[in-house]
Protein backbone atom coordinates (compact mmCIF):
# COMPACT_ATOMS: atom_id res chain seq x y z
CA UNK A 1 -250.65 -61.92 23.49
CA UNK A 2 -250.04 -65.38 23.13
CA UNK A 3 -247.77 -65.02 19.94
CA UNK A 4 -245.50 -63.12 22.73
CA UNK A 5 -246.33 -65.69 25.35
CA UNK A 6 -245.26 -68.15 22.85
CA UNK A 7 -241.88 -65.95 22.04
CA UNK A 8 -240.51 -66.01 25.49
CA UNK A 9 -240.99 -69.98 25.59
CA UNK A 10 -237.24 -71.03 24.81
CA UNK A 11 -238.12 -74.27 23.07
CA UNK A 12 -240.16 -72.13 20.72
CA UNK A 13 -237.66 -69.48 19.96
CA UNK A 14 -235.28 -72.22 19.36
CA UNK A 15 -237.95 -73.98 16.56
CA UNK A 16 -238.05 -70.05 15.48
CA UNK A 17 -234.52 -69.58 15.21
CA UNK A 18 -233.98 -72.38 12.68
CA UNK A 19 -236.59 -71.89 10.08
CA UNK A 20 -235.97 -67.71 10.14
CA UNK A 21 -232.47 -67.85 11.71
CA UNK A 22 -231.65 -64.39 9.79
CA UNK A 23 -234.54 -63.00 11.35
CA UNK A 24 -233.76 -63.96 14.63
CA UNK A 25 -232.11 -60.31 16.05
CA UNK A 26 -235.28 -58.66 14.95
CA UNK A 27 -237.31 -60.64 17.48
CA UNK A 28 -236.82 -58.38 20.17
CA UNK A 29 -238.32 -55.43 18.11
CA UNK A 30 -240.92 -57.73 17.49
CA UNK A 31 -241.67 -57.88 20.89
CA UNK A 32 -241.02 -53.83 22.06
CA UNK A 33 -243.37 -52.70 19.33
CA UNK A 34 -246.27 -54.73 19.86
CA UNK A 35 -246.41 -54.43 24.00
CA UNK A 36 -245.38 -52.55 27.09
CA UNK A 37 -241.79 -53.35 28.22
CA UNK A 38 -239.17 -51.41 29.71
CA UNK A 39 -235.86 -52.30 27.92
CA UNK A 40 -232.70 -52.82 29.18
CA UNK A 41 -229.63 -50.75 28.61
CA UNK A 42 -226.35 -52.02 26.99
CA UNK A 43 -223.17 -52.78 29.52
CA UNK A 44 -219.64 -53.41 28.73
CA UNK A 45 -217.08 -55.90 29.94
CA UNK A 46 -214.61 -53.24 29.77
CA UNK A 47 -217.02 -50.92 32.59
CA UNK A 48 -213.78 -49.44 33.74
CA UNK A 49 -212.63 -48.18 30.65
CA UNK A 50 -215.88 -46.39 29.89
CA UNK A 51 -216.38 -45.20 33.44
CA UNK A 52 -218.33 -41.80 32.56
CA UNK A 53 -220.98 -43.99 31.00
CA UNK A 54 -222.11 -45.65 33.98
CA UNK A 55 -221.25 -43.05 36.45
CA UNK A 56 -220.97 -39.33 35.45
CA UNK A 57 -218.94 -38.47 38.94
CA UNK A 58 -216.27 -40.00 37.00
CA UNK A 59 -216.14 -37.01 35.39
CA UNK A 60 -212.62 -35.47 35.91
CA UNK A 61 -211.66 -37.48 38.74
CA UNK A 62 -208.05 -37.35 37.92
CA UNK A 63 -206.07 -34.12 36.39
CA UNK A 64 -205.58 -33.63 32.69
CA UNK A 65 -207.61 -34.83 29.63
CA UNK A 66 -208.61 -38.61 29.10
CA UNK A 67 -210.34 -39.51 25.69
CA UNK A 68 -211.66 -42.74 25.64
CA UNK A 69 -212.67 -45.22 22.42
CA UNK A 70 -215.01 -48.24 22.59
CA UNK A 71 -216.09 -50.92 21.13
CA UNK A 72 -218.14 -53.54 21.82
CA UNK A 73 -219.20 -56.87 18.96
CA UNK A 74 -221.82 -58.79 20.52
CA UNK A 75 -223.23 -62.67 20.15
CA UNK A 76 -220.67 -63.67 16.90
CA UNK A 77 -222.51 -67.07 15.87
CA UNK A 78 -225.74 -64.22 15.17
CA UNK A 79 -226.14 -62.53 12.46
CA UNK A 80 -226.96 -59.24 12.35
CA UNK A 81 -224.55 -56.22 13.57
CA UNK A 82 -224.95 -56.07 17.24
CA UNK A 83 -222.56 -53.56 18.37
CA UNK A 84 -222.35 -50.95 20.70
CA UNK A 85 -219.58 -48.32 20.42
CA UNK A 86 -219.06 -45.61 23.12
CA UNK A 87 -216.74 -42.46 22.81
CA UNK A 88 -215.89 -39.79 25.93
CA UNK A 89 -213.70 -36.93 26.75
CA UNK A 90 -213.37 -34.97 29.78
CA UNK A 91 -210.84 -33.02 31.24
CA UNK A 92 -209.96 -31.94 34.93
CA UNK A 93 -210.21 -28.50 36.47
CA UNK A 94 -209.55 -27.59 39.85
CA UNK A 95 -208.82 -23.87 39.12
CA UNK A 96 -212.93 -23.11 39.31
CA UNK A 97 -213.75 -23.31 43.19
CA UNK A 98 -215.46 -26.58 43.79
CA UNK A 99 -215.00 -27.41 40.05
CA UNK A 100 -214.21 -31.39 39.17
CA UNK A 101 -214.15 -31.28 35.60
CA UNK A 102 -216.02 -31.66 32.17
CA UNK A 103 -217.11 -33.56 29.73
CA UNK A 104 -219.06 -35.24 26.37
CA UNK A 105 -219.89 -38.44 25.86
CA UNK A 106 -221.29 -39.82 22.53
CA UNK A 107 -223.11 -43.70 22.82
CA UNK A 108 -224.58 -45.66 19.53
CA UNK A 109 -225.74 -49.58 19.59
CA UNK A 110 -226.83 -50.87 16.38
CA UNK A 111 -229.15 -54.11 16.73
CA UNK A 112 -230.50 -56.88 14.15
CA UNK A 113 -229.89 -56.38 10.91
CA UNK A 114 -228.90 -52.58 12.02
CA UNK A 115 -232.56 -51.96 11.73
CA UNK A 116 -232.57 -50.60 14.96
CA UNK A 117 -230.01 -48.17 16.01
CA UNK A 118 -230.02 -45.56 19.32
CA UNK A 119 -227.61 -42.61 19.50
CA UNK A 120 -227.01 -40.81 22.89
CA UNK A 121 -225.46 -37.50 23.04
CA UNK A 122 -224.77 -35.60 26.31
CA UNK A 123 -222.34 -33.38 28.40
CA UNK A 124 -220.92 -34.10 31.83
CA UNK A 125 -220.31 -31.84 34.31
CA UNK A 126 -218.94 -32.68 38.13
CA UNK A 127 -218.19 -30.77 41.46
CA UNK A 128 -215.40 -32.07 43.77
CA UNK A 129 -215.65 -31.79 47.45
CA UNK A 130 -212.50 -32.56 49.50
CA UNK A 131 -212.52 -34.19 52.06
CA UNK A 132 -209.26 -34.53 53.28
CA UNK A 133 -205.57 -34.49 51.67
CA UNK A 134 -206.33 -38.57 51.59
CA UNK A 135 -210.30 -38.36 50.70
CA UNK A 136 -212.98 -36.49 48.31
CA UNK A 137 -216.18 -36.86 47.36
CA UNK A 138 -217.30 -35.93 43.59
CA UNK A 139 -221.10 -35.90 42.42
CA UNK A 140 -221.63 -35.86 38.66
CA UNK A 141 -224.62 -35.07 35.92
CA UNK A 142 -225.51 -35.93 32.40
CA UNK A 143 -227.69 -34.17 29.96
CA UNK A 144 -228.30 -35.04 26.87
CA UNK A 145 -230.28 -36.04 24.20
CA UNK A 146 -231.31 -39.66 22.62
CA UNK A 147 -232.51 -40.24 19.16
CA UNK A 148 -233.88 -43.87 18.31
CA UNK A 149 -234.23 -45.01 15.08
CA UNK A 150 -236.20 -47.78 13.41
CA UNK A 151 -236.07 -48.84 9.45
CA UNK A 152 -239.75 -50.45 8.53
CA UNK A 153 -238.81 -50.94 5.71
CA UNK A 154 -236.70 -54.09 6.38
CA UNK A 155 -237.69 -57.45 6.92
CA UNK A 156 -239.38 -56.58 10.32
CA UNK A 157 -241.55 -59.54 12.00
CA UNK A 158 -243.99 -58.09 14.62
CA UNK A 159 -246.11 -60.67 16.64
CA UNK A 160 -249.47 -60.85 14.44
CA UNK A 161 -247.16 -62.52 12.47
CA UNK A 162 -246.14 -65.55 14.40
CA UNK A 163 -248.25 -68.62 15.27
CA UNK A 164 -247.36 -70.79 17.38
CA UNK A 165 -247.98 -74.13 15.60
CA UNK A 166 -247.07 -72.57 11.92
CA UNK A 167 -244.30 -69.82 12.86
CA UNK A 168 -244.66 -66.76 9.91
CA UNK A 169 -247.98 -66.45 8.83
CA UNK A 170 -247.84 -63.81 6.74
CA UNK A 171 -248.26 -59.81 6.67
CA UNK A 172 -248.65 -57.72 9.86
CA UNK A 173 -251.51 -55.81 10.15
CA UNK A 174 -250.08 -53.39 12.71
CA UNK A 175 -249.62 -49.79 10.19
CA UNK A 176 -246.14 -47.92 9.90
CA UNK A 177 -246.00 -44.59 12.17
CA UNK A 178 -245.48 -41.34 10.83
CA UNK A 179 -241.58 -41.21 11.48
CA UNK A 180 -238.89 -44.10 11.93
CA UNK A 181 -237.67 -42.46 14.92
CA UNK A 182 -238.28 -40.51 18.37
CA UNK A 183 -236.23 -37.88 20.28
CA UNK A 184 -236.08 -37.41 23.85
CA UNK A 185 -234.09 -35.89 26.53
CA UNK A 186 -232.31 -37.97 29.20
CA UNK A 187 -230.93 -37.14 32.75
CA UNK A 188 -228.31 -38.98 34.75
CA UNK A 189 -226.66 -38.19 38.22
CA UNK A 190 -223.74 -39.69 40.18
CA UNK A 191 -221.38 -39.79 42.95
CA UNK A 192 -218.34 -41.05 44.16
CA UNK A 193 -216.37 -41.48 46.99
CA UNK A 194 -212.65 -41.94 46.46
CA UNK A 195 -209.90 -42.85 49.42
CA UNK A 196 -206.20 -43.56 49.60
CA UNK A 197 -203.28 -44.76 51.79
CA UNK A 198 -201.39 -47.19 52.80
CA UNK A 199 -200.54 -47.43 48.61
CA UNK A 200 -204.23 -48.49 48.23
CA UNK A 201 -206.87 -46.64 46.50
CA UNK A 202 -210.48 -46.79 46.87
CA UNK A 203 -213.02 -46.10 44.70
CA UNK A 204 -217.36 -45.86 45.80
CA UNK A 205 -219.59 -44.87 44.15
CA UNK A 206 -223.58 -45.41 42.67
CA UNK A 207 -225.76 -43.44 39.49
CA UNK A 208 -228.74 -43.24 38.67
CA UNK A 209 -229.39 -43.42 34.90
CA UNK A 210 -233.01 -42.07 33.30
CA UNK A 211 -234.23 -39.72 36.22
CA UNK A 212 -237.32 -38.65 34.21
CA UNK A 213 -238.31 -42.04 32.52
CA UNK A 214 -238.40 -40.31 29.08
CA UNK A 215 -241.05 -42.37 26.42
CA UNK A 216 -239.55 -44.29 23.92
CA UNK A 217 -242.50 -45.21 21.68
CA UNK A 218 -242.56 -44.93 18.12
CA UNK A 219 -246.59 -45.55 18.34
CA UNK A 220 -247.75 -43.10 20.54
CA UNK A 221 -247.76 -45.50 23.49
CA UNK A 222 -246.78 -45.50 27.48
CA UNK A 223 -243.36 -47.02 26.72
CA UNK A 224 -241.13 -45.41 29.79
CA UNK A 225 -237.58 -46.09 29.78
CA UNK A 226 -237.16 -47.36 33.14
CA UNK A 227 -234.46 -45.90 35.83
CA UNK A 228 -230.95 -47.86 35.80
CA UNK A 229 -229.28 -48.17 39.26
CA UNK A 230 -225.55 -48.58 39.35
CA UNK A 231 -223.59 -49.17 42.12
CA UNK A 232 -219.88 -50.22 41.93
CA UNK A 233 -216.33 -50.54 44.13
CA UNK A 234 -213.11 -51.60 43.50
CA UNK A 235 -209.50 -51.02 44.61
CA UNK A 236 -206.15 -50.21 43.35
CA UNK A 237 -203.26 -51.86 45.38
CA UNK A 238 -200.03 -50.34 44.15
CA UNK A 239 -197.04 -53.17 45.16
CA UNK A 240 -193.91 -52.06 44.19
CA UNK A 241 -190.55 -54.42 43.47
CA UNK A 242 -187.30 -53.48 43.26
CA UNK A 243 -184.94 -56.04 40.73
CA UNK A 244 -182.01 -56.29 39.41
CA UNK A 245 -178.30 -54.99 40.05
CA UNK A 246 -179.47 -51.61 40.10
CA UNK A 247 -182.52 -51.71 42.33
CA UNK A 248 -184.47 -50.89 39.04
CA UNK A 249 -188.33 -50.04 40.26
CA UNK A 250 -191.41 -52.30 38.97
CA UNK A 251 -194.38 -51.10 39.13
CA UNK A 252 -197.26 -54.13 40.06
CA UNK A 253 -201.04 -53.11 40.67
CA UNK A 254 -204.10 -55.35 41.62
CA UNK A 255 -207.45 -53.71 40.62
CA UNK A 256 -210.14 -55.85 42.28
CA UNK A 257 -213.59 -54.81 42.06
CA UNK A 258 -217.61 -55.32 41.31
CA UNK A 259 -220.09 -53.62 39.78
CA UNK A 260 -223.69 -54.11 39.80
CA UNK A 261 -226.77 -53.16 37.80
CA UNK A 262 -230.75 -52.71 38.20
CA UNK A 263 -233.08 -51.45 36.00
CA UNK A 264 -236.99 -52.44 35.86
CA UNK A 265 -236.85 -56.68 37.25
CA UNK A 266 -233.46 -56.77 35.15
CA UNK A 267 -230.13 -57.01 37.30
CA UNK A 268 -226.26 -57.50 36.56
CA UNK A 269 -223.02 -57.54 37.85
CA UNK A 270 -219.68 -58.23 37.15
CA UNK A 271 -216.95 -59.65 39.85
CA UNK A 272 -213.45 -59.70 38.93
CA UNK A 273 -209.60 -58.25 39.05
CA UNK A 274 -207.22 -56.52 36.92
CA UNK A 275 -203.24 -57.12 37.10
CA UNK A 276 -200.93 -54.43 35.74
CA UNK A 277 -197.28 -55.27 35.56
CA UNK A 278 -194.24 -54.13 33.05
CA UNK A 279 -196.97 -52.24 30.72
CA UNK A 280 -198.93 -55.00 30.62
CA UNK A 281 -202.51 -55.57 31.72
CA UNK A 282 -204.35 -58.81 32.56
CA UNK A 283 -207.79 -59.35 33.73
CA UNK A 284 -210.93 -62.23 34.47
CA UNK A 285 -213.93 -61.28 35.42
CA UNK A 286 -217.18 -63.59 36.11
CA UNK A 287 -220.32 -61.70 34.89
CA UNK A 288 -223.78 -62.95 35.74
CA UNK A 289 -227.82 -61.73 34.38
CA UNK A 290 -230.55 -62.24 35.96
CA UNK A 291 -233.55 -62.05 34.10
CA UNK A 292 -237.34 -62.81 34.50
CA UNK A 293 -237.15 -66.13 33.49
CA UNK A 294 -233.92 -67.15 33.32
CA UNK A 295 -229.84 -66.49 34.05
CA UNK A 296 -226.84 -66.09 32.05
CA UNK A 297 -223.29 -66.48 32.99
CA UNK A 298 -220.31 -65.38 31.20
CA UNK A 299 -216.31 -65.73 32.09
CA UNK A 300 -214.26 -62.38 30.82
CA UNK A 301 -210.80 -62.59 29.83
CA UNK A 302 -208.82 -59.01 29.08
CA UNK A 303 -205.41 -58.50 27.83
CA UNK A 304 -203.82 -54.68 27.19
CA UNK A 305 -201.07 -52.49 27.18
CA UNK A 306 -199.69 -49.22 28.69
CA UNK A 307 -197.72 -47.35 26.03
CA UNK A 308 -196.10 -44.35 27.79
CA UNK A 309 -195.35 -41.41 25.02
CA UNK A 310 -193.53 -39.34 28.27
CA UNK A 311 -194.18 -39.21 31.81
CA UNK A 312 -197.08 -37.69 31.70
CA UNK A 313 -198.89 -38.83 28.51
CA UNK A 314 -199.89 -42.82 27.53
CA UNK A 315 -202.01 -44.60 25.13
CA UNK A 316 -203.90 -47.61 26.61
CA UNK A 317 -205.28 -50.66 24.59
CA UNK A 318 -207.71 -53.20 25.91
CA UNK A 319 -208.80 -55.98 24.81
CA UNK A 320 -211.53 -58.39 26.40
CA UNK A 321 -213.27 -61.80 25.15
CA UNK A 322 -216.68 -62.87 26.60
CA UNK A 323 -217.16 -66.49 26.68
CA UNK A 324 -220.70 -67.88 28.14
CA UNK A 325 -220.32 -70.81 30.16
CA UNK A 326 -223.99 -71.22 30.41
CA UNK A 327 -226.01 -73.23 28.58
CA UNK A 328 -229.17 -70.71 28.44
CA UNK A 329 -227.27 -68.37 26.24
CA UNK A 330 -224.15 -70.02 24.60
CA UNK A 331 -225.79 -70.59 21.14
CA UNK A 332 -225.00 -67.38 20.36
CA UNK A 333 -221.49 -67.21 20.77
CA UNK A 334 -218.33 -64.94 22.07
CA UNK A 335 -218.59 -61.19 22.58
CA UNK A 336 -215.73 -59.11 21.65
CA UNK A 337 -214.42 -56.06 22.67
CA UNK A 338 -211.76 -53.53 22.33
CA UNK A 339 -210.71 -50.30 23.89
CA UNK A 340 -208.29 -47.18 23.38
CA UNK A 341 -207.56 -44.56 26.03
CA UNK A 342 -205.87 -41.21 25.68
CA UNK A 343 -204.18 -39.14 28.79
CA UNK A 344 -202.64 -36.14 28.86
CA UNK A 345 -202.21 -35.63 33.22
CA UNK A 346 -200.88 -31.81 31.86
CA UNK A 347 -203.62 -30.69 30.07
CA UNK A 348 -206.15 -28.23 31.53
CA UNK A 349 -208.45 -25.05 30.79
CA UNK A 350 -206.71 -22.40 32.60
CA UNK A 351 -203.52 -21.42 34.08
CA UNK A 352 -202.20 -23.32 36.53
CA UNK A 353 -202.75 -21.91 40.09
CA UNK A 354 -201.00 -22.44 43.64
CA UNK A 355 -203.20 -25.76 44.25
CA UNK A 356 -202.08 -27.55 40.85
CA UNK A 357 -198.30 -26.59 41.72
CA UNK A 358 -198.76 -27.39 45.68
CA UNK A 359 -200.26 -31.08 43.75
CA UNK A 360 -197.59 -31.37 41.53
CA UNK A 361 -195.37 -30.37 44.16
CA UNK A 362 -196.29 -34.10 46.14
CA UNK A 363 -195.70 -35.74 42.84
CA UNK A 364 -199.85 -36.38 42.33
CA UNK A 365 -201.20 -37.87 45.08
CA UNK A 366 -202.99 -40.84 43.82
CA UNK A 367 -206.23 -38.81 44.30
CA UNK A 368 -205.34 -36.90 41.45
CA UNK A 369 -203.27 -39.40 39.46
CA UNK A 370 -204.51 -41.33 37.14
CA UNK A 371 -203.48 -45.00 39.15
CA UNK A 372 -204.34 -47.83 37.21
């Protein structure tokens, strides 16, 4: 216990992290093998372009199909492949009585030397419950299935081997298991509550990730993944401008908004806003962990743009760049990320009925538009 007492002194990981410095990613397995933690999922900048991976009520929220791309390249001056990529799909229905939509969503991160890599597979499926013609509430699920994987046979450093006068001592003692990886089946559940008017919408909502804190040892060993606790809000504030010589419309949007994050003593949460204008998006956002022992602080800048195939269809393309701007954690350099999103508002399961029509009729309200 002291090599790991040792480890989370940050003079000594600092000493660590120039004699082994390739070695340096694995530390954290070094650390989840040899005691009892609960670990902490992976976020993205970009939370509102992956919104069915924090909350599963996103599920269908707005008509047609949305596919969704991501990917996420994290702490560059590391080595090591630290990456998380994220891929989704759902699709609205509102022909099924009560029915919100459906969906899959696939999740890898790769970590170290890609020595440690954790696929999540699951389907989404959400209910909607209006409200009003200007409010609904949607609740969503996820099911799935996680498989975490482990190479021992790489250059793995596990605590018996770390002193902390002489650094590697030499081999482990601690005995491979019987299989590099473990299986286990994960719950999540959602809800949101979603307003409009006055050309402002509003989006609530909170998840909670890991309902059945499945086991995640490779040993045997009480190693619960502990429950994540999302909340979020933010709002879309559609200002229109008319130009020109022939009152041309131009579309402007502010998309302000915070989410935040808890799971075991680990919290996070991002503050920011979004601009859309002319096809063109622009973001900051300040983002802000608090740990244990210590906090880190990072300044997001996004750029992207809105490439409209017809009226109904568009291809989105995000960009974001993390920059830390403190001093705890900016050794390890800028995060990027990038993102590519799919709609189709006309794309749906089953004929369309009276309701879609009556919708389309009003031109989508901006409940069931896709508005930012």
């Amino acid at each position: 216990m002291k090599a790991i007492e040792y480890l989370i002194n940050g003079s000594q990981i600092m000493k660590l992290m120039k004699a082994h410095k390739y070695k340096l990613s694995l530390m954290v397995l070094t650390i989840f093998l040899s005691i009892n933690l609960k670990a902490q999922d992976p976020h993205f900048s970009q939370f509102f372009s992956s919104p069915t991976y924090y909350n599963p009520a996103y599920t269908g929220l707005s008509l047609g199909l949305k596919v969704r791309m991501h990917a996420r390249k994290l702490w560059m001056n590391l080595p090591g492949e630290n990456y998380l990529t994220n891929f989704s799909m759902d699709i609205a229905d509102r022909n099924i009585p009560g029915a919100g939509g459906i969906g899959v969503l696939f999740n890898q991160t790769s970590e170290g030397l890609g020595y440690i890599k954790t696929t999540t597979t699951g389907i989404l499926p959400a209910v909607r419950i209006p409200l009003s013609q200007s409010a609904i509430i949607q609740v969503g699920a996820m099911a799935g299935f996680v498989r975490k994987e482990v190479n021992f046979d790489g250059n793995l450093i596990f605590a018996d081997q770390l002193d902390p006068r002489w650094g590697y001592i030499g081999p482990s003692s601690i005995s491979k298991p019987a299989d590099n990886y473990v299986v286990y089946p994960d719950f999540s559940f959602g809800s949101i509550f979603q307003f409009e008017g006055n050309n402002v919408v509003g989006t609530l909502g909170a998840a909670v990730h890991h309902l059945m804190e499945p086991n995640q040892s490779f040993f045997n060993l009480d190693a619960p993944l502990a429950r994540k606790y999302v909340g979020h809000f933010d709002l879309i504030i559609d200002i229109d401008e008319y130009e020109g010589y022939y009152n041309r419309k131009k579309s402007f949007k502010l998309n302000p908004g915070v989410i935040f994050q808890q799971q075991a003593e680990m919290t996070n949460f991002n503050l920011g806003m979004n601009i859309y204008m002319s096809h063109l998006y622009l973001g900051i956002w300040f983002r802000n962990d608090v740990l244990e022992y210590s906090e880190f602080a990072d300044l997001i800048f996004l750029a992207g743009i809105n490439i409209g195939f017809t009226e109904n269809s568009r291809m989105k393309l995000l960009y974001s760049h993390d920059m830390a701007i403190s001093t705890n954690n900016n050794f390890a350099g800028p995060s990027h990320e990038i993102s590519l999103i799919l709609e189709f508002d006309n794309l749906r399961f089953f004929k369309q009925t009276e309701i879609i029509k009556n919708v389309k009729s009003r031109n989508f309200s901006p409940i069931e538009c896709s508005p930012f």
